[in-house]
C-alpha atoms as a PDB file:
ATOM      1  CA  UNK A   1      25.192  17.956  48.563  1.00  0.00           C
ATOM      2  CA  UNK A   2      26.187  14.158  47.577  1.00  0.00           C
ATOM      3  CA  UNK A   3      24.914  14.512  44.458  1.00  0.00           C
ATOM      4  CA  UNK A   4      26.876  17.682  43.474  1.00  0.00           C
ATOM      5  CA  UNK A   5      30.180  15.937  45.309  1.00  0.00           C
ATOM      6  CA  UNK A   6      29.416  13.045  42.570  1.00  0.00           C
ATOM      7  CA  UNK A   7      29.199  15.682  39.833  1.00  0.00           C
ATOM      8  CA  UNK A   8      32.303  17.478  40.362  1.00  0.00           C
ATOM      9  CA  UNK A   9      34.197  14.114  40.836  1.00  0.00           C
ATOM     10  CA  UNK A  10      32.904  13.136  37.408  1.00  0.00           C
ATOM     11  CA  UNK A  11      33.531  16.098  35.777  1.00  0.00           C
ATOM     12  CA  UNK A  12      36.957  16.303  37.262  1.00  0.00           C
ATOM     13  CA  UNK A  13      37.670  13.163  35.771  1.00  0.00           C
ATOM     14  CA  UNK A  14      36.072  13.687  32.791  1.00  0.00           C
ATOM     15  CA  UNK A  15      38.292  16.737  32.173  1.00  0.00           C
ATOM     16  CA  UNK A  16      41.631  14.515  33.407  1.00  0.00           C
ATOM     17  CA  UNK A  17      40.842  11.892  30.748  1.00  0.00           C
ATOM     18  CA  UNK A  18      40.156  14.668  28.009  1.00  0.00           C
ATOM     19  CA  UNK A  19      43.740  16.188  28.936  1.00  0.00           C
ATOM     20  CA  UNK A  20      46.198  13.336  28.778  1.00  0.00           C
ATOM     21  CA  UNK A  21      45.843  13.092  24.799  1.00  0.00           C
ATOM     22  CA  UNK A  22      46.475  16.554  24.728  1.00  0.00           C
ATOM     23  CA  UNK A  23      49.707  16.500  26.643  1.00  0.00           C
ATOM     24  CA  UNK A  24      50.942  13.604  25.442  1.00  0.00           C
ATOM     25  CA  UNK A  25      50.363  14.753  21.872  1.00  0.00           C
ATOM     26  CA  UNK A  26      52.887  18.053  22.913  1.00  0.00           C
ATOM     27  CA  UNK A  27      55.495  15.937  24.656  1.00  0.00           C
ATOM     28  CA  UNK A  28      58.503  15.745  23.070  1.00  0.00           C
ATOM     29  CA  UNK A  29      59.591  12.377  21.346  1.00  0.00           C
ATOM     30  CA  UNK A  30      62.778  11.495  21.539  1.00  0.00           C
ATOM     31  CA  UNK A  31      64.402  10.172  18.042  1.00  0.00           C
ATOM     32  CA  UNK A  32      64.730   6.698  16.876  1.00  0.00           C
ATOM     33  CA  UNK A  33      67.915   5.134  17.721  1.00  0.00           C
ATOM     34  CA  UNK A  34      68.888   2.547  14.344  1.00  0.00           C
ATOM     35  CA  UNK A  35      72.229   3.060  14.272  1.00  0.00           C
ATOM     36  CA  UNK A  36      75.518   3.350  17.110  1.00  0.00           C
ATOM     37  CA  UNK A  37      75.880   6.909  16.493  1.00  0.00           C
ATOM     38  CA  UNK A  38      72.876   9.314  14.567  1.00  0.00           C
ATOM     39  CA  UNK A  39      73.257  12.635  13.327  1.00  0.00           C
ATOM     40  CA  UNK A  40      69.683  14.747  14.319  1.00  0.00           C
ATOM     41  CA  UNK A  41      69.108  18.448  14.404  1.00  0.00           C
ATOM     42  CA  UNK A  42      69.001  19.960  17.181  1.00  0.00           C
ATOM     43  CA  UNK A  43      65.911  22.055  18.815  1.00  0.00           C
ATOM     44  CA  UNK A  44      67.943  25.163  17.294  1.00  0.00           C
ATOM     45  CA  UNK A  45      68.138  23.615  13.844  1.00  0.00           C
ATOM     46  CA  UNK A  46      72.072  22.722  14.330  1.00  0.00           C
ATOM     47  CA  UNK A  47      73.002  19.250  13.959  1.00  0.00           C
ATOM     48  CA  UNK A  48      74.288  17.467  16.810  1.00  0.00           C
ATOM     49  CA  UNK A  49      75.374  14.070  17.260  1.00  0.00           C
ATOM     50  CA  UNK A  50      73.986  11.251  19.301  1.00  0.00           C
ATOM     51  CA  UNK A  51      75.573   7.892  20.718  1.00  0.00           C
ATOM     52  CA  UNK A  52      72.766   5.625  20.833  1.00  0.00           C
ATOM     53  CA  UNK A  53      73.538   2.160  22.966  1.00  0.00           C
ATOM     54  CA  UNK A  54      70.615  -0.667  22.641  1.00  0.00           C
ATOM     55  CA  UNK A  55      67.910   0.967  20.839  1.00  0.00           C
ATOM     56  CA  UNK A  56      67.923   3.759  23.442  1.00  0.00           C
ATOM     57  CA  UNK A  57      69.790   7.636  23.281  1.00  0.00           C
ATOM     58  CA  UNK A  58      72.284   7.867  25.651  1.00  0.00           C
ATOM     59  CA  UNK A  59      73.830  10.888  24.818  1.00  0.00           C
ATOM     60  CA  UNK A  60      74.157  13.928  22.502  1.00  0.00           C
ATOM     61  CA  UNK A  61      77.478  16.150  21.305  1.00  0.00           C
ATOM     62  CA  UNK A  62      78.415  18.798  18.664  1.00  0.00           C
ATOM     63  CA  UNK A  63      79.910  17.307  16.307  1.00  0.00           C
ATOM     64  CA  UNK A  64      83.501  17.657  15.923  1.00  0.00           C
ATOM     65  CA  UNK A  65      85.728  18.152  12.864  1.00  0.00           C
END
């Protein structure tokens, strides 16, 4: 019975290890921020506009006229 706990532990973390690539390889990334304010598109395929504020995205708009 020990040995089969060890098993299933191992395999269990076996299959933990196998899945974080695979996750993190879906995840969405989040655009570089070069500039003050970047123009992406969107996850629709419109463009929006983002303030970025030290290297990081703060926030996202539609941009205006």
């Amino acid at each position: 019975m020990r040995l089969f706990a060890l098993i299933l532990v191992f395999l269990l973390g076996a299959a933990l290890l196998l899945a974080v690539p695979v996750i993190a390889h879906r995840a969405p990334r989040s655009p570089d921020c070069t500039g003050r304010l970047m123009t992406f598109a969107g996850p629709h395929g419109q463009a929006v506009q983002c303030v970025c504020f030290a290297g990081t995205l703060s926030t996202c708009f539609d941009p205006g006229p």
